[in-house]
Protein backbone atom coordinates (compact mmCIF):
# COMPACT_ATOMS: atom_id res chain seq x y z
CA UNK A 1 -79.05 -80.10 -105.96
CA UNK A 2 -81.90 -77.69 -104.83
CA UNK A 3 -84.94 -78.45 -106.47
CA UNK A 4 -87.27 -75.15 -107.49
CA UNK A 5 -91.23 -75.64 -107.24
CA UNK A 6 -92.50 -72.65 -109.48
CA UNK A 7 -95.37 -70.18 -107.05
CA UNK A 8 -97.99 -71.60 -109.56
CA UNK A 9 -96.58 -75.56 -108.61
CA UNK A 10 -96.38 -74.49 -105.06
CA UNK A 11 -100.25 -72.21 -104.79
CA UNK A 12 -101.66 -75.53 -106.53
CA UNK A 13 -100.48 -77.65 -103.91
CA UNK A 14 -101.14 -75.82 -101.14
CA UNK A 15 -104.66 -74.96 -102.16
CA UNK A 16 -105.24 -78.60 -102.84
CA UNK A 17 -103.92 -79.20 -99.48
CA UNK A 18 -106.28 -76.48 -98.14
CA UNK A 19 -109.25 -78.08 -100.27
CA UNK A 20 -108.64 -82.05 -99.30
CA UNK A 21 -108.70 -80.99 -95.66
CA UNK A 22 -112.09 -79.16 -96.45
CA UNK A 23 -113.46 -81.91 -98.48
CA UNK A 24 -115.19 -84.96 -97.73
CA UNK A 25 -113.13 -88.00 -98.76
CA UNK A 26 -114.14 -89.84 -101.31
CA UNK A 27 -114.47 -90.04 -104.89
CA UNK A 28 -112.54 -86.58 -106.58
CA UNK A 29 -114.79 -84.16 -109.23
CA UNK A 30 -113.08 -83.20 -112.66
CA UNK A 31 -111.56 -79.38 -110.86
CA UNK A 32 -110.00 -81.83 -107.84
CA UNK A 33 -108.47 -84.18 -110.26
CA UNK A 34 -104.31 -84.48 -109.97
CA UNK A 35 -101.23 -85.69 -111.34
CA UNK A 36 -98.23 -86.47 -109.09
CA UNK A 37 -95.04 -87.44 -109.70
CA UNK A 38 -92.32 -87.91 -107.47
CA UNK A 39 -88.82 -87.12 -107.59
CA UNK A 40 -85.78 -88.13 -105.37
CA UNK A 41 -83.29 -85.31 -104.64
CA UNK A 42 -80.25 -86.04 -101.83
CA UNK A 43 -82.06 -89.19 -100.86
CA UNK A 44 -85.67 -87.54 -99.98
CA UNK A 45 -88.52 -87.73 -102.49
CA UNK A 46 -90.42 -85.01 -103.35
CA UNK A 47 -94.21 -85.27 -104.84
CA UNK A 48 -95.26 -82.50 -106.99
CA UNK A 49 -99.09 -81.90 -107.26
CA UNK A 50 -100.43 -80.36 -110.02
CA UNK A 51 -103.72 -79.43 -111.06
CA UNK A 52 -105.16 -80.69 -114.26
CA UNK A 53 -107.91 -77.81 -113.76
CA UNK A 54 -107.69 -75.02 -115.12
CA UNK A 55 -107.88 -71.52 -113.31
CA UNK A 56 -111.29 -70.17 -113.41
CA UNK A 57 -113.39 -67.97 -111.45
CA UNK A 58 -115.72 -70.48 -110.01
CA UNK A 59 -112.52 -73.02 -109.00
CA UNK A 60 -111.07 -69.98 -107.61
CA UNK A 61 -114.16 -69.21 -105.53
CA UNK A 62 -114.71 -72.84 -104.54
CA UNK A 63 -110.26 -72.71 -103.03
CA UNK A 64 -110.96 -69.19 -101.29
CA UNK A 65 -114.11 -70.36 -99.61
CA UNK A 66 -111.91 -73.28 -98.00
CA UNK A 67 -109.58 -70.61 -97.06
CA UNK A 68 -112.41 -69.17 -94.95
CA UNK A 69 -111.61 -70.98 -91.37
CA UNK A 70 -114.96 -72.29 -90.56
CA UNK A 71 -115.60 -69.74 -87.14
CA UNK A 72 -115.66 -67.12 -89.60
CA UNK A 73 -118.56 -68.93 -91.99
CA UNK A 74 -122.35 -69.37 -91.21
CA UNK A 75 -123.17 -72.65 -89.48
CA UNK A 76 -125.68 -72.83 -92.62
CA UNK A 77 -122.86 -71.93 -95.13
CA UNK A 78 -120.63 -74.72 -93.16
CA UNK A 79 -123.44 -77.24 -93.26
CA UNK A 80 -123.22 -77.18 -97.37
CA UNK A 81 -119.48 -76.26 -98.00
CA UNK A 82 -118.51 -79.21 -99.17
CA UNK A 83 -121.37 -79.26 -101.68
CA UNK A 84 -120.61 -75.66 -102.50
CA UNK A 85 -117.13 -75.93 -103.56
CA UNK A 86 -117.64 -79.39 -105.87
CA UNK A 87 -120.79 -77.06 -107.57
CA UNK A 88 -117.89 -74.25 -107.67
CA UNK A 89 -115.14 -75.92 -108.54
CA UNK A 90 -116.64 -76.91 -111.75
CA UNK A 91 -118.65 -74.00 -112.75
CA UNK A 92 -117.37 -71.69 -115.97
CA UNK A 93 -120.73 -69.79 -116.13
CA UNK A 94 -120.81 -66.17 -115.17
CA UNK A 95 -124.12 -66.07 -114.40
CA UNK A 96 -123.91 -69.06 -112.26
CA UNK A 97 -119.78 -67.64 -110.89
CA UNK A 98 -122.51 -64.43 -110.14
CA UNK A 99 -124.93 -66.51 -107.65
CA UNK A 100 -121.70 -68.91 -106.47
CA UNK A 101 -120.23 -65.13 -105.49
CA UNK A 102 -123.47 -63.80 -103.82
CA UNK A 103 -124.06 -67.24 -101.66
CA UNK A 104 -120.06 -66.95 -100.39
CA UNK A 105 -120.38 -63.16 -99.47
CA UNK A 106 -123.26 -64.15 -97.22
CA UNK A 107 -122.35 -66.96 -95.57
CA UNK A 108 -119.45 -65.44 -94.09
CA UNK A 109 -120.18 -63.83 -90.79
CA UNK A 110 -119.83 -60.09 -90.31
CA UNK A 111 -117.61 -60.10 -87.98
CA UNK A 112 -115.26 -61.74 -90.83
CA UNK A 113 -115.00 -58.57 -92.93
CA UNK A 114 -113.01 -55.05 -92.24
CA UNK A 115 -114.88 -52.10 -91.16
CA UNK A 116 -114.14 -50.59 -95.19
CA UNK A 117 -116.32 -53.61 -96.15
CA UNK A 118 -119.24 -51.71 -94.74
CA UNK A 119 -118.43 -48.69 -97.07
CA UNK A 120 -118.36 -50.91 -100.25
CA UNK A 121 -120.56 -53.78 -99.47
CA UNK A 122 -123.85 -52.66 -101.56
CA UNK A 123 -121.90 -51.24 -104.33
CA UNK A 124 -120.18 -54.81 -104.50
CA UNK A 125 -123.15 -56.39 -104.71
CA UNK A 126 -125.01 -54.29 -107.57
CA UNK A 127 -121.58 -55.07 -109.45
CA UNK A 128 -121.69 -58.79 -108.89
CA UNK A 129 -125.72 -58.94 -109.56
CA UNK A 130 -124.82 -57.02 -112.54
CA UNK A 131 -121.71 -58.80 -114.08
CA UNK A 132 -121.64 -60.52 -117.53
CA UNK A 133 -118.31 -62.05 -117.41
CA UNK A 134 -116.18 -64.15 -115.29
CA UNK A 135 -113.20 -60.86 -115.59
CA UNK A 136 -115.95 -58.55 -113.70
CA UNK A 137 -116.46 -61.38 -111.06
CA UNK A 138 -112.77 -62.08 -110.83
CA UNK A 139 -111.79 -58.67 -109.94
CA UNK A 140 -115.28 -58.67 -107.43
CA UNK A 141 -114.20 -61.88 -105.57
CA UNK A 142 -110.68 -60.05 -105.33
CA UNK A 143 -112.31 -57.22 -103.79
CA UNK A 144 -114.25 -59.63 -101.58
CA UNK A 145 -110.73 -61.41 -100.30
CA UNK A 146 -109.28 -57.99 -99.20
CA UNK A 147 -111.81 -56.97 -97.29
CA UNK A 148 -111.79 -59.91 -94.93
CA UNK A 149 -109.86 -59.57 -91.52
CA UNK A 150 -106.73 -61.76 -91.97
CA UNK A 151 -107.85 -63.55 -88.72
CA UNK A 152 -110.84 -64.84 -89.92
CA UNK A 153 -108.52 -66.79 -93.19
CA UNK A 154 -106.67 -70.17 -92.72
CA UNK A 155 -103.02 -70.10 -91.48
CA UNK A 156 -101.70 -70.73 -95.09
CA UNK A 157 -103.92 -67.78 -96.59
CA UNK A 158 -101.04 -65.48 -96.38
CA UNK A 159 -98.53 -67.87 -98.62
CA UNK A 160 -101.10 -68.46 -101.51
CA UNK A 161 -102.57 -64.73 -101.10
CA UNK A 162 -100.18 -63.54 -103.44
CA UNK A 163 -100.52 -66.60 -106.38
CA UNK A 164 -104.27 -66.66 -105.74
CA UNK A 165 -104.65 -62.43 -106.77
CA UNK A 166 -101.81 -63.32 -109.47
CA UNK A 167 -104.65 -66.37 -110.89
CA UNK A 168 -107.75 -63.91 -110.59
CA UNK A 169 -106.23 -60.88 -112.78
CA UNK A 170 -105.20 -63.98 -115.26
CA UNK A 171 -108.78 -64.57 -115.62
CA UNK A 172 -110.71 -63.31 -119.19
């Protein structure tokens, strides 16, 4: 019997994954919160992680900062990561997803973005100073994760790339 984790099931994990390695141990906010079960199929048992939070644009920005590998992030951006992402991870404000946006976009280095970034960097940020709702920020932090060089992501980036985009157009 094959057993058939659904790409939501599986990007949940994986970013959680992504996130606990990020994180500090210790105690776990409302947006880290998860429910496991486990499962034995042809005598291995599987754990299933699922996310009691719900997508929004500030949990989305706190799991794509922690897809950022750290050489590619300001050593003052690195210093408060952890402290980023829990602030986040549990924000629903778009004014507050608008700063959250602004603070990632310039604590990564440079070096970290494409050369097209340079072409579309200040209009970017007029649109994200300028945004009202967490749909105008979702589509700007999906702008934002395509115009980073592959090399500067984490080496699962390019298996949750496809449910994270899928999460940010769900966003209202």
């Amino acid at each position: 019997m094959k057993l058939k984790l659904s790409s939501t099931l599986m990007f949940s994990f994986a970013m959680f994954a992504a996130h606990a390695q990020m994180s500090m141990p210790g105690s776990v906010t409302d947006a880290e919160k998860t429910a496991t079960q486990s499962q034995t199929v042809g005598g291995s048992t599987i754990t299933k992680v699922e996310s009691e939070a719900k997508s929004s644009v500030g949990n989305l920005i706190s799991q794509f900062s922690g897809q950022i590998s750290s050489s590619s992030l300001t050593d003052e951006f690195n210093k408060g990561k952890s402290a980023f992402q829990k602030q986040a991870g549990s924000s629903d404000d778009a004014k507050a997803n608008s700063g959250l946006l602004q603070k990632l976009q310039a604590g990564i280095k440079s070096t970290a973005f494409t050369a097209a970034w340079a072409k579309i960097k200040d209009k970017w940020a007029t649109e994200v100073k300028g945004a009202t709702t967490n749909k105008q920020l979702a589509n700007s932090l999906k702008t934002l994760s395509e115009n980073i060089d592959p090399k500067s992501m984490s080496a699962t980036w390019e298996k949750v790339k496809p449910t994270f985009t899928a999460a940010l157009a769900k966003i209202k």
